[in-house]
C-alpha atoms as a PDB file:
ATOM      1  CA  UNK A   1     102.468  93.991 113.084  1.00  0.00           C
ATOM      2  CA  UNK A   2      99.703  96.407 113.888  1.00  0.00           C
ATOM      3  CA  UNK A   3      97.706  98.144 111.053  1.00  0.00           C
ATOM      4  CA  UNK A   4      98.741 101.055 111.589  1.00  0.00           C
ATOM      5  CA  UNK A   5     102.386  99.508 110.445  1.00  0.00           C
ATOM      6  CA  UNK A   6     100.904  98.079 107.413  1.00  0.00           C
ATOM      7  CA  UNK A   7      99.247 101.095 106.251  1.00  0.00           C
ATOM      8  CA  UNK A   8     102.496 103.417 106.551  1.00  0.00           C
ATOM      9  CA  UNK A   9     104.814 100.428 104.973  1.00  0.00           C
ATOM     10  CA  UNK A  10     102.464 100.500 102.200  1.00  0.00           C
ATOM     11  CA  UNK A  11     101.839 104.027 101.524  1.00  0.00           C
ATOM     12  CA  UNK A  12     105.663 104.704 102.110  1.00  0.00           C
ATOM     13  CA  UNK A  13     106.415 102.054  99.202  1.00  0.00           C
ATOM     14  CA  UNK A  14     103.568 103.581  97.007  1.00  0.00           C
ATOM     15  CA  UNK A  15     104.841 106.893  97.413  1.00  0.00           C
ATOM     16  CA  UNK A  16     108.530 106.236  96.049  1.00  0.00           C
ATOM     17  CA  UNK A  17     106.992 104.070  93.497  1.00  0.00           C
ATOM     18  CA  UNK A  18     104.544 106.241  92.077  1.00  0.00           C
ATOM     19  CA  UNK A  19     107.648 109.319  92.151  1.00  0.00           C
ATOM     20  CA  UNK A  20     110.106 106.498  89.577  1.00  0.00           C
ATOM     21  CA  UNK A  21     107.075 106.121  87.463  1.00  0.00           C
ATOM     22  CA  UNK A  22     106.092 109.888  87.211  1.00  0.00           C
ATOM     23  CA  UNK A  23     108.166 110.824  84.532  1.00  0.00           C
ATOM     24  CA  UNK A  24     107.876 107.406  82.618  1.00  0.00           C
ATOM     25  CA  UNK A  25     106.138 108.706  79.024  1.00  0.00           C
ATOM     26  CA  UNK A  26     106.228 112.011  79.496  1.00  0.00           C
ATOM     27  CA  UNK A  27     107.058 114.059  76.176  1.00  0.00           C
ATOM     28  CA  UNK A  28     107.069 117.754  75.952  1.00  0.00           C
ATOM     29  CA  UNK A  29     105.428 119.919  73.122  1.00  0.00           C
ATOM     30  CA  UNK A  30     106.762 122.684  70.786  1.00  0.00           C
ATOM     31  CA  UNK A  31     103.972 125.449  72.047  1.00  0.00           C
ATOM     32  CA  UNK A  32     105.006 124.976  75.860  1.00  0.00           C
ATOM     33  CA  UNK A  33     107.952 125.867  77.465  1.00  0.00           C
ATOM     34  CA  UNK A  34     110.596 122.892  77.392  1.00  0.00           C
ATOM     35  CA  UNK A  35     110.610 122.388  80.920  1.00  0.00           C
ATOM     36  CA  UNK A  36     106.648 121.478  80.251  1.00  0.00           C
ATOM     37  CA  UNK A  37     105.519 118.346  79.831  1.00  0.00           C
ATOM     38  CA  UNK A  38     102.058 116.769  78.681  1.00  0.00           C
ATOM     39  CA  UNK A  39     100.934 113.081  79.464  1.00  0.00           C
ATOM     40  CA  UNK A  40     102.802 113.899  82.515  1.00  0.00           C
ATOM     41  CA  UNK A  41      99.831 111.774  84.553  1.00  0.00           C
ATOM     42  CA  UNK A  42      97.493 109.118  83.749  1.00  0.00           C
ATOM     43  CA  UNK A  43      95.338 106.718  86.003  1.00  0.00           C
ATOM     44  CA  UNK A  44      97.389 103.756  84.326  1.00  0.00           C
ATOM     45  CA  UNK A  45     100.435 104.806  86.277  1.00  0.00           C
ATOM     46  CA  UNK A  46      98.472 104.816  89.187  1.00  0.00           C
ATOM     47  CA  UNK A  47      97.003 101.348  88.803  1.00  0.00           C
ATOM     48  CA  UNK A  48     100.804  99.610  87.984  1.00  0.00           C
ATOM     49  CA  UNK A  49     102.468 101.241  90.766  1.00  0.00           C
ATOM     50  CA  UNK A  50      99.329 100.490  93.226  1.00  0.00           C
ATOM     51  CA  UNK A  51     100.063  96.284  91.990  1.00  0.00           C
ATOM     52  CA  UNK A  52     103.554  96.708  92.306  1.00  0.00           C
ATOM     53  CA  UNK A  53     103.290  98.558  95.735  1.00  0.00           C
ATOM     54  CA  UNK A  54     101.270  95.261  97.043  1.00  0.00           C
ATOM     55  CA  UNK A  55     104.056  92.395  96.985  1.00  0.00           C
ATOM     56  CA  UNK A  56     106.940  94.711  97.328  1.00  0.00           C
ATOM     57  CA  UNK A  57     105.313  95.887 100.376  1.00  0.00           C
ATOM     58  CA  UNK A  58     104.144  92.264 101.631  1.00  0.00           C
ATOM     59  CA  UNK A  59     107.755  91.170 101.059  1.00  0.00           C
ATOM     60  CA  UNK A  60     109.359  94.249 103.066  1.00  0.00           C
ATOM     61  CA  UNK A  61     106.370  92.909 106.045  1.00  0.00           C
ATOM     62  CA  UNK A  62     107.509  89.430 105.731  1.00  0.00           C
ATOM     63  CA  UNK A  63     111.298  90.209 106.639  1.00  0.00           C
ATOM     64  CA  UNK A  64     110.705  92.721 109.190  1.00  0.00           C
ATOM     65  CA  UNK A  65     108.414  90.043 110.536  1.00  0.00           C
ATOM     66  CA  UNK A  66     110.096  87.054 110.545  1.00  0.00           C
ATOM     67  CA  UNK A  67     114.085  89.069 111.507  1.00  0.00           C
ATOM     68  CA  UNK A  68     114.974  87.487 114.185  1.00  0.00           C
ATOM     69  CA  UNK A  69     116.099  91.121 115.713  1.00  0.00           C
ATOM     70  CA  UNK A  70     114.102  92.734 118.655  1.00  0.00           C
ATOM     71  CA  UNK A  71     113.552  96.177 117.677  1.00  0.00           C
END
């Protein structure tokens, strides 16, 4: 697999990962409107879903990899 490939598997896989954890502990205050949220972001979201993306996207290389299927 070229680099190229590894770098778009990844960032694909980081991408959907980081939009499931988005909401995760977000809470909503009585001042701003309900569809508002605050602690909507933190870098702690963005270091679990950057370990996760590693050997979910290592596994998703290995299988494309070692399929037996010439694409």
């Amino acid at each position: 697999m070229e680099i190229s490939s590894l770098i778009v598997t990844y960032s694909g896989i980081w991408w959907v990962l980081f939009f499931i954890f988005l909401p995760i502990g977000a809470s909503s205050e009585g001042n701003k409107p309900s569809n508002a949220a605050s602690g909507f972001f933190s870098g702690k979201k963005l270091l679990i879903v950057s370990l996760l993306a590693f050997p979910i996207s290592f596994f998703i290389i290995y299988i494309i990899s070692t399929s037996s299927l010439d694409i």
